[in-house]
C-alpha atoms as a PDB file:
ATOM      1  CA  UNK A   1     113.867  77.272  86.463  1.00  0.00           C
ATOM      2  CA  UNK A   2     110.186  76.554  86.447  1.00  0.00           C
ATOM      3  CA  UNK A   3     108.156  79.177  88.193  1.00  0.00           C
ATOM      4  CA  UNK A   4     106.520  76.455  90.269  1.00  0.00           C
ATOM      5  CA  UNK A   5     109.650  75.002  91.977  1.00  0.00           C
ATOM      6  CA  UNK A   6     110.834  78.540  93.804  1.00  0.00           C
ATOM      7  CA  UNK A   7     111.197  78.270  97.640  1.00  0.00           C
ATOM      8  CA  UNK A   8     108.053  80.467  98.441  1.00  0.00           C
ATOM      9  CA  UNK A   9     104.988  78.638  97.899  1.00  0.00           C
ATOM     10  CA  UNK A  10     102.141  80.600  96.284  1.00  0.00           C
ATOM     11  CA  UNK A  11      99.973  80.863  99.182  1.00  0.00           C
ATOM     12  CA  UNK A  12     102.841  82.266 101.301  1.00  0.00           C
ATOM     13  CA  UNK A  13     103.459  84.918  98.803  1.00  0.00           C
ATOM     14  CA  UNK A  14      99.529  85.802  98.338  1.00  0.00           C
ATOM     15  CA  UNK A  15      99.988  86.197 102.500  1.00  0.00           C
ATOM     16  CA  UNK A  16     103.059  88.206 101.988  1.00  0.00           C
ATOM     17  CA  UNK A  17     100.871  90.419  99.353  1.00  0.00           C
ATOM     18  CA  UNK A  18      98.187  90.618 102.244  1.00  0.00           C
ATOM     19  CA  UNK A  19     100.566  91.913 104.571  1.00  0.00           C
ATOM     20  CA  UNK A  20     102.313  94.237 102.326  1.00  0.00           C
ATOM     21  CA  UNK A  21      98.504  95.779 101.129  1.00  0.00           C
ATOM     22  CA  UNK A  22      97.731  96.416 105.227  1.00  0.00           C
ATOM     23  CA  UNK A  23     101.007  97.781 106.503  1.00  0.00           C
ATOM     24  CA  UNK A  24     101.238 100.864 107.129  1.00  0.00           C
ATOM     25  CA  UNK A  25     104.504 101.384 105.721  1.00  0.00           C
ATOM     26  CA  UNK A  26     103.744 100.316 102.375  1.00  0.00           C
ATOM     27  CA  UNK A  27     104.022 103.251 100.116  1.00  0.00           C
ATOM     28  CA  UNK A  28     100.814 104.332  98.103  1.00  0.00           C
ATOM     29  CA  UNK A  29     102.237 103.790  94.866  1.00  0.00           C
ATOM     30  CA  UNK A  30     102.761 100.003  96.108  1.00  0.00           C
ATOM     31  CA  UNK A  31      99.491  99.443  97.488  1.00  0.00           C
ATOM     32  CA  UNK A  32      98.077 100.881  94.029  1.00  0.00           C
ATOM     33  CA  UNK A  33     100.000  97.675  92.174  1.00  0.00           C
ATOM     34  CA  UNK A  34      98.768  95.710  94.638  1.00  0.00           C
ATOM     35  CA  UNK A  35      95.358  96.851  94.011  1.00  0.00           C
ATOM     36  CA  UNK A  36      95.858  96.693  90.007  1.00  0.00           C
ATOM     37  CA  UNK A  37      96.843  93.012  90.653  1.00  0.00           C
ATOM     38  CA  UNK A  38      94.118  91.355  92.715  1.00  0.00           C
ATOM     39  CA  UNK A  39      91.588  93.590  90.194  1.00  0.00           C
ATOM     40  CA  UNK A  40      93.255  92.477  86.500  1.00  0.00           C
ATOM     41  CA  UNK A  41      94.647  89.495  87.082  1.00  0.00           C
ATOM     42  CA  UNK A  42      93.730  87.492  90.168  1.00  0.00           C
ATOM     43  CA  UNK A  43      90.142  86.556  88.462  1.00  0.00           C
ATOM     44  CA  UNK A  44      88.219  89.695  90.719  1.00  0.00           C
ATOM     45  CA  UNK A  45      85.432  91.837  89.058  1.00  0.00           C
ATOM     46  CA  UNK A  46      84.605  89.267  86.625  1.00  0.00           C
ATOM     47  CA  UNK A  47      87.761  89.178  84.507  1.00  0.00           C
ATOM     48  CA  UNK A  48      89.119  85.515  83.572  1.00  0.00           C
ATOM     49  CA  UNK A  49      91.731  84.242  85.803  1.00  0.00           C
ATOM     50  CA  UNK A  50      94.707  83.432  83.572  1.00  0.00           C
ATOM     51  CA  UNK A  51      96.856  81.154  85.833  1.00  0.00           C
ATOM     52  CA  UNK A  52     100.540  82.538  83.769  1.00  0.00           C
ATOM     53  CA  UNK A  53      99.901  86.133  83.914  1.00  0.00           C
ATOM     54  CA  UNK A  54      98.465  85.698  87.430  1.00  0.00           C
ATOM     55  CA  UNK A  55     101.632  83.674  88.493  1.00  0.00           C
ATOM     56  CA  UNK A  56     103.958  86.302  86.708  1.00  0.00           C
ATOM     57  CA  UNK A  57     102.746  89.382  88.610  1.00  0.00           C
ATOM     58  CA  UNK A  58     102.510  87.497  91.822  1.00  0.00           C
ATOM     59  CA  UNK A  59     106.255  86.885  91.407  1.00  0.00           C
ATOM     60  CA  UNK A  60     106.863  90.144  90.220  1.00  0.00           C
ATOM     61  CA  UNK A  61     104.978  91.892  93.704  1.00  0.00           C
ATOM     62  CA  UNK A  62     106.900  89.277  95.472  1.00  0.00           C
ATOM     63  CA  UNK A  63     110.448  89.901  94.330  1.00  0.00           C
ATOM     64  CA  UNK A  64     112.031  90.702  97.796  1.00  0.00           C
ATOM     65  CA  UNK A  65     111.407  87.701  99.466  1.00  0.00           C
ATOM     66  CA  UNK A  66     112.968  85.626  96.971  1.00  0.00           C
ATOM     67  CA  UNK A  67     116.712  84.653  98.144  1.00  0.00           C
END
């Protein structure tokens, strides 16, 4: 299955990230990999965006909304 085709699109999961980072019931830890993400691999701080790795995580932080 190609990562592209899941039901989710990838803005609705960045949203879902969004929400999850804000929430006050996210634990710490969480919000930490959250944090981790959008600073090593989303392309922030000057780093080089590299779309698979970036894709990967995003799927990984967005596991429970898959069906």
């Amino acid at each position: 299955m190609s990562i592209i085709s899941r039901e989710f699109s990838i803005s609705d999961r960045i949203e879902y990230v969004k929400f999850r980072l804000e929430s006050e019931g996210t634990p710490l830890s969480e919000k930490m990999d959250i944090l981790e993400f959008l600073m090593n691999y989303a392309g922030i701080f000057g780093k080089e965006l590299n779309p698979t790795i970036f894709l990967k995580e995003l799927y990984r932080l967005t596991a429970l909304i898959d069906p």
